[in-house]
Structure formats: structure tokens, C-alpha cells
N, C-alpha and C. Protein backbone atom coordinates (compact mmCIF):
# COMPACT_ATOMS: atom_id res chain seq x y z
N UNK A 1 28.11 -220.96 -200.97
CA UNK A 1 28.78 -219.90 -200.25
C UNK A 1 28.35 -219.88 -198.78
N UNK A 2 26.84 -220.00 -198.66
CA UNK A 2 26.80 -220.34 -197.07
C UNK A 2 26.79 -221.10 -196.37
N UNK A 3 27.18 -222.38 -196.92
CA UNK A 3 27.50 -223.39 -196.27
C UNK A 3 29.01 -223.43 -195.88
N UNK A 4 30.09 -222.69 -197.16
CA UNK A 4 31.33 -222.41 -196.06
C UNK A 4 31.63 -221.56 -195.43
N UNK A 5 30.71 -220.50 -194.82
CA UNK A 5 30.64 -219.83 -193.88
C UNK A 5 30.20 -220.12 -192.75
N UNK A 6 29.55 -221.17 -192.62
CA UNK A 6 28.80 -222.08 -191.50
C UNK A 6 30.21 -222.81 -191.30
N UNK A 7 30.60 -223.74 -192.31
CA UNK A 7 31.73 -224.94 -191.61
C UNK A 7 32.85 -223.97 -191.07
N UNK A 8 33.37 -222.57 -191.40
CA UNK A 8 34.09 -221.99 -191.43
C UNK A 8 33.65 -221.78 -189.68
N UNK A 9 32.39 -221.58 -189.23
CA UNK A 9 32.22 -220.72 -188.11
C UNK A 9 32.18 -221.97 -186.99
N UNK A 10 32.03 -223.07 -187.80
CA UNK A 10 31.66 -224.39 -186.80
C UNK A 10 33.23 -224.74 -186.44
N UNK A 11 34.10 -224.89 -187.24
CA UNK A 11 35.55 -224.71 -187.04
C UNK A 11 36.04 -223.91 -186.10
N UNK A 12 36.08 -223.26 -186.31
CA UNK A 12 36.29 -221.87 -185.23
C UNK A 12 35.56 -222.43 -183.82
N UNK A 13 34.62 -222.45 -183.67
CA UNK A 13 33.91 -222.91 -182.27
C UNK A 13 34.67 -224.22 -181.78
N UNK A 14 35.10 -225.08 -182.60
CA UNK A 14 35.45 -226.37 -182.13
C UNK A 14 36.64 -225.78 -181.83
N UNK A 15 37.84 -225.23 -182.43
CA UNK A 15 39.22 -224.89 -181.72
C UNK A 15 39.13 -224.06 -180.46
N UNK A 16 38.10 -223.43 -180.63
CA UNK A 16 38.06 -222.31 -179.39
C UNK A 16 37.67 -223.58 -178.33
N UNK A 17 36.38 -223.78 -178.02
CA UNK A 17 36.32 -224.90 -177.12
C UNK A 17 36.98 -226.25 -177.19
N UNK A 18 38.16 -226.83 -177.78
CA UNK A 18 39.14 -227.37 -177.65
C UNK A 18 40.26 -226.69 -176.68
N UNK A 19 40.51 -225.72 -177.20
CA UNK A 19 41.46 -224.52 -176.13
C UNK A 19 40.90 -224.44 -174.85
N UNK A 20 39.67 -224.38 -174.75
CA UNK A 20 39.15 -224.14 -173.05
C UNK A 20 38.84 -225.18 -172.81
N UNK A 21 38.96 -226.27 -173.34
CA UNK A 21 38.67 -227.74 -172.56
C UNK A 21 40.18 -227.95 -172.17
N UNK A 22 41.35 -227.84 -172.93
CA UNK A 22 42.58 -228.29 -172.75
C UNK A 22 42.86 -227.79 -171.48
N UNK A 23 42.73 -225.69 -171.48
CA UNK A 23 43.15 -225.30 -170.37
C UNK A 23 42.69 -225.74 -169.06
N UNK A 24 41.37 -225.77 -168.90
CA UNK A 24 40.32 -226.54 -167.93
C UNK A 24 40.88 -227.79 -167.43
N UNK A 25 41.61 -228.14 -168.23
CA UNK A 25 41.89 -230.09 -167.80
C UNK A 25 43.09 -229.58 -167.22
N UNK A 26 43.59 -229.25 -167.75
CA UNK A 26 45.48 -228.71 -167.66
C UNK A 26 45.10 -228.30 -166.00
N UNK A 27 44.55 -227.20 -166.06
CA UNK A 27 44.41 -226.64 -164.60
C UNK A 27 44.24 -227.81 -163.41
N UNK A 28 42.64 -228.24 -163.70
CA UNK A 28 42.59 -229.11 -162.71
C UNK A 28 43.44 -230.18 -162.35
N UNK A 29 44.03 -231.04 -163.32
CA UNK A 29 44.75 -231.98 -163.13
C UNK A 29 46.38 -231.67 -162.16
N UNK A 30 46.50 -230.41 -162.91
CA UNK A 30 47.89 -229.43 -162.15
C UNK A 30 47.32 -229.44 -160.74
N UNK A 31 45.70 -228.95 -160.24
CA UNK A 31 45.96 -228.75 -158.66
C UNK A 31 46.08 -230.14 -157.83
N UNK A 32 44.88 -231.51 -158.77
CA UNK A 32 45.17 -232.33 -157.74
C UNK A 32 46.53 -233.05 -158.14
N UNK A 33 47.78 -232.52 -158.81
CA UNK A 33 49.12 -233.16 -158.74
C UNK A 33 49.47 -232.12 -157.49
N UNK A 34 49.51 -230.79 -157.58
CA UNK A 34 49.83 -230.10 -156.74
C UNK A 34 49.56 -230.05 -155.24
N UNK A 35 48.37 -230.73 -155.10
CA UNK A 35 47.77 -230.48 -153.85
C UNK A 35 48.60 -231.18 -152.75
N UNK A 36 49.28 -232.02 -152.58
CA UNK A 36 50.29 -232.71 -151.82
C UNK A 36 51.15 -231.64 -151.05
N UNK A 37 51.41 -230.52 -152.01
CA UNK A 37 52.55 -229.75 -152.11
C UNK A 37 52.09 -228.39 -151.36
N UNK A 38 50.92 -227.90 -151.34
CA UNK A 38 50.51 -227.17 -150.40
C UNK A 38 50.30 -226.87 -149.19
N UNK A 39 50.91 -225.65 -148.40
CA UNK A 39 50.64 -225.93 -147.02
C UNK A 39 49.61 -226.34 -146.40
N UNK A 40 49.46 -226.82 -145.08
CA UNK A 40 48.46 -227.43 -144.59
C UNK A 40 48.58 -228.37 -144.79
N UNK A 41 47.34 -229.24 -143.89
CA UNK A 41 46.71 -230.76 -144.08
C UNK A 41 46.42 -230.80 -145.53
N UNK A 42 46.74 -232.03 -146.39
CA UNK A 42 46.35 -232.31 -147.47
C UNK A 42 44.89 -232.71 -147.39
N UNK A 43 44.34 -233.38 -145.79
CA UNK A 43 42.85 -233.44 -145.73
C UNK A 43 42.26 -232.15 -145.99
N UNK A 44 42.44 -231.21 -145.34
CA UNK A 44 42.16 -230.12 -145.62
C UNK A 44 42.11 -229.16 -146.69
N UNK A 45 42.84 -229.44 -147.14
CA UNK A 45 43.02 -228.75 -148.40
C UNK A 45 42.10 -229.51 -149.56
N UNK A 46 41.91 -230.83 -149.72
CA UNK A 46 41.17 -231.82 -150.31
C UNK A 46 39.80 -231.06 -150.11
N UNK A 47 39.47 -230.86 -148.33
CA UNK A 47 38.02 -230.40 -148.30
C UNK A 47 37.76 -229.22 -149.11
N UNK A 48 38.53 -228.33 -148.72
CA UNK A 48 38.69 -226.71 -149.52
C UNK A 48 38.29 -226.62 -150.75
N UNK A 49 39.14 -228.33 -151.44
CA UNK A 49 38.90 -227.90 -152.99
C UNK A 49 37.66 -228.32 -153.42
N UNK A 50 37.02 -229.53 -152.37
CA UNK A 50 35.53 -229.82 -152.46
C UNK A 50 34.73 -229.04 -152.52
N UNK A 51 34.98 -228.29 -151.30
CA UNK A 51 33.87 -226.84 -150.66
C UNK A 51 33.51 -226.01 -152.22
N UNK A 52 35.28 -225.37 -152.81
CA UNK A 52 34.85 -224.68 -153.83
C UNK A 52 34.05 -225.14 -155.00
N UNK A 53 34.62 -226.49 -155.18
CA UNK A 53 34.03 -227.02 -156.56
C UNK A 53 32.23 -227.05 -155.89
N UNK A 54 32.06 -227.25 -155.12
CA UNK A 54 30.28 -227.35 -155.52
C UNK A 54 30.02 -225.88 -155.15
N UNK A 55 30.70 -224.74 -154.74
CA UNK A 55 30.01 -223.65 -154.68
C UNK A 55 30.18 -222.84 -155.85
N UNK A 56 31.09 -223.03 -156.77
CA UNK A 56 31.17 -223.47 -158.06
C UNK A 56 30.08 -223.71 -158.96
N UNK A 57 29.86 -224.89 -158.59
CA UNK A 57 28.66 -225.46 -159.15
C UNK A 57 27.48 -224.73 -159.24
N UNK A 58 27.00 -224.60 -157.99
CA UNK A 58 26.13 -223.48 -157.40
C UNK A 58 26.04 -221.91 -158.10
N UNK A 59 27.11 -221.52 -158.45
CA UNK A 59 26.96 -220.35 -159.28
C UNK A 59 27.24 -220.61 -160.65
N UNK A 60 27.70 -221.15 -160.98
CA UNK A 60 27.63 -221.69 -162.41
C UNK A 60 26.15 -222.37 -163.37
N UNK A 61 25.40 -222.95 -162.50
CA UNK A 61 24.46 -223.62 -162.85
C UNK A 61 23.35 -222.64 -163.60
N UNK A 62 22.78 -221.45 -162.31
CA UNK A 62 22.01 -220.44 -162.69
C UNK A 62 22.56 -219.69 -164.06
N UNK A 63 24.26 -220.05 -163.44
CA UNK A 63 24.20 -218.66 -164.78
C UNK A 63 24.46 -219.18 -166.30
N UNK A 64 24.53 -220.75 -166.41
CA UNK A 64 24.31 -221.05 -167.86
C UNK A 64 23.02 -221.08 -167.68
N UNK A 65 21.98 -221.31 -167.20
CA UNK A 65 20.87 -221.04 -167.37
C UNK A 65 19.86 -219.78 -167.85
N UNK A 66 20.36 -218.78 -167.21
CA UNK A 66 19.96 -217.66 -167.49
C UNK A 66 20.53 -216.66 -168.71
N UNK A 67 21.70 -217.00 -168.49
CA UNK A 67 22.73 -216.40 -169.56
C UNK A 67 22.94 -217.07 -170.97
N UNK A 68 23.48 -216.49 -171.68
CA UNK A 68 23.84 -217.46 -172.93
C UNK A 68 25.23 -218.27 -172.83
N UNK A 69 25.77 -219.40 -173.35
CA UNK A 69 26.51 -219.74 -173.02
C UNK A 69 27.83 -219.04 -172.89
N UNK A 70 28.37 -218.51 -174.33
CA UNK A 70 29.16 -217.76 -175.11
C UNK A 70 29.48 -216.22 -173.73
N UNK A 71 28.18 -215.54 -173.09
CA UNK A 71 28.20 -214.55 -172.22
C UNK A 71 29.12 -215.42 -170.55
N UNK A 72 28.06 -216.75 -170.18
CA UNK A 72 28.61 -216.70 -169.32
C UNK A 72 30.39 -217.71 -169.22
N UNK A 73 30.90 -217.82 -170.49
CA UNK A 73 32.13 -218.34 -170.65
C UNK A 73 32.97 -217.34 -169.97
N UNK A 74 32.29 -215.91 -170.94
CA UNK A 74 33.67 -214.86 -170.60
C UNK A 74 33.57 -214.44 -169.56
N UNK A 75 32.23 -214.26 -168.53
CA UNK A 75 32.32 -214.15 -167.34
C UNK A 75 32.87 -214.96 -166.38
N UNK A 76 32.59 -216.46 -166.65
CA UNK A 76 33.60 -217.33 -166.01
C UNK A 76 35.05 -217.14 -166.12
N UNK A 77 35.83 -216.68 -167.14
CA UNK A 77 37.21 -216.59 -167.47
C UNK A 77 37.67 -215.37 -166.77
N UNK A 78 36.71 -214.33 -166.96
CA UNK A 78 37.37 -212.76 -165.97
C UNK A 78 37.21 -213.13 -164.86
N UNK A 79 36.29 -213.57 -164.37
CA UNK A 79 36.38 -214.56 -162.71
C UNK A 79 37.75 -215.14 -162.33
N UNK A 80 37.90 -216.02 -162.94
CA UNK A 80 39.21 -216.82 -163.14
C UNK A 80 40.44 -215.95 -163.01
N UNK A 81 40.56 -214.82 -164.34
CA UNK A 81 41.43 -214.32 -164.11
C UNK A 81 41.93 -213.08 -163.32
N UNK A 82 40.24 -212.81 -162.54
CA UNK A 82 40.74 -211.56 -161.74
C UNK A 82 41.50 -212.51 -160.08
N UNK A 83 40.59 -213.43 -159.75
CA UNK A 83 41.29 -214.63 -159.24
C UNK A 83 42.44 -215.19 -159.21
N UNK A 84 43.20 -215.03 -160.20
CA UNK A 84 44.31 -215.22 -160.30
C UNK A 84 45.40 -214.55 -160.23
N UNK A 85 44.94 -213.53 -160.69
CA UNK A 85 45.58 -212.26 -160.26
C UNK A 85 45.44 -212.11 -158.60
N UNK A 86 44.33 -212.14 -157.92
CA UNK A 86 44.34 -211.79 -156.41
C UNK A 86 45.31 -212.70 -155.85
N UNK A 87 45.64 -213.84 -156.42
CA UNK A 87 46.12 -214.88 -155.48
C UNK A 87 48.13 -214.49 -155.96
N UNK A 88 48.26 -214.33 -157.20
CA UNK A 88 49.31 -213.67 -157.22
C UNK A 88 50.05 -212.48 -156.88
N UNK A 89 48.93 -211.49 -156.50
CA UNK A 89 49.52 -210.66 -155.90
C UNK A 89 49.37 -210.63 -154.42
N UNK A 90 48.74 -211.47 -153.45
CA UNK A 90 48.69 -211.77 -152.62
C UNK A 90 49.56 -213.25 -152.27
């Protein structure tokens, strides 16, 4: 009995992080198809997306570190989506 409550929960973890790996890829791959298509220098915009990804990095690093993973996922995702929201309504 507790062993299929374990495969049951290990299941579950693998679809969930299947889903946020898909979306994750989906995204990025969408901006550098997109990035051509944005105003501005495409140099520029290239740098922009550099700049963010390591400042990115930079806050991301500490906070799987400090945090649990599972905590700082959903904080990464409300990030994301309050982000996304700013940029859509702006």
C-alpha cells in the first residue's frame, strides 16, 4: 500500500515538471523565434534578453538555495505571471 502511494506521488511530480519544462521551452524558444519581430535593433534586443537572463540567474540561484524547491517554483511562476500581466496591460 505504500509503495503505491509513493509511485502514485512520483507520477504526479513527473507530469507536473514535464508541464513546466514544456511551458519553459515553449516560451523561450517562442522569444528567440520572435525576437526578429520586435521593435528596435535586434542587436539590442539580443543584449536585453542577455542582460535579463543572467539577472535571472542572479536571483534565482540564492533562492533555490535558500528556499525549497517546490516554494521557490511558485514564486518563480507569480513572478512570471504578475509580469505578464504588466506587459499586457501596458
Amino acid at each position: 500500500m505504500e509503495t503505491n502511494i509513493a509511485e502514485n506521488r512520483y507520477i504526479i511530480n513527473v507530469v507536473r515538471m514535464s508541464v513546466m519544462w514544456t511551458a519553459a521551452s515553449f516560451c523561450i524558444y517562442l522569444l528567440l523565434y520572435l525576437n526578429k519581430y520586435l521593435p528596435g535593433s535586434i542587436f539590442l534586443n539580443y543584449y536585453l534578453e542577455g542582460a535579463t537572463g543572467a539577472i535571472g540567474y542572479l536571483i534565482a540561484a540564492p533562492l533555490y538555495k535558500y528556499l525549497k524547491i517546490r516554494i521557490s517554483f511558485i514564486i518563480s511562476f507569480i513572478l512570471t505571471l504578475l509580469g505578464s500581466i504588466g506587459i499586457l496591460l501596458f
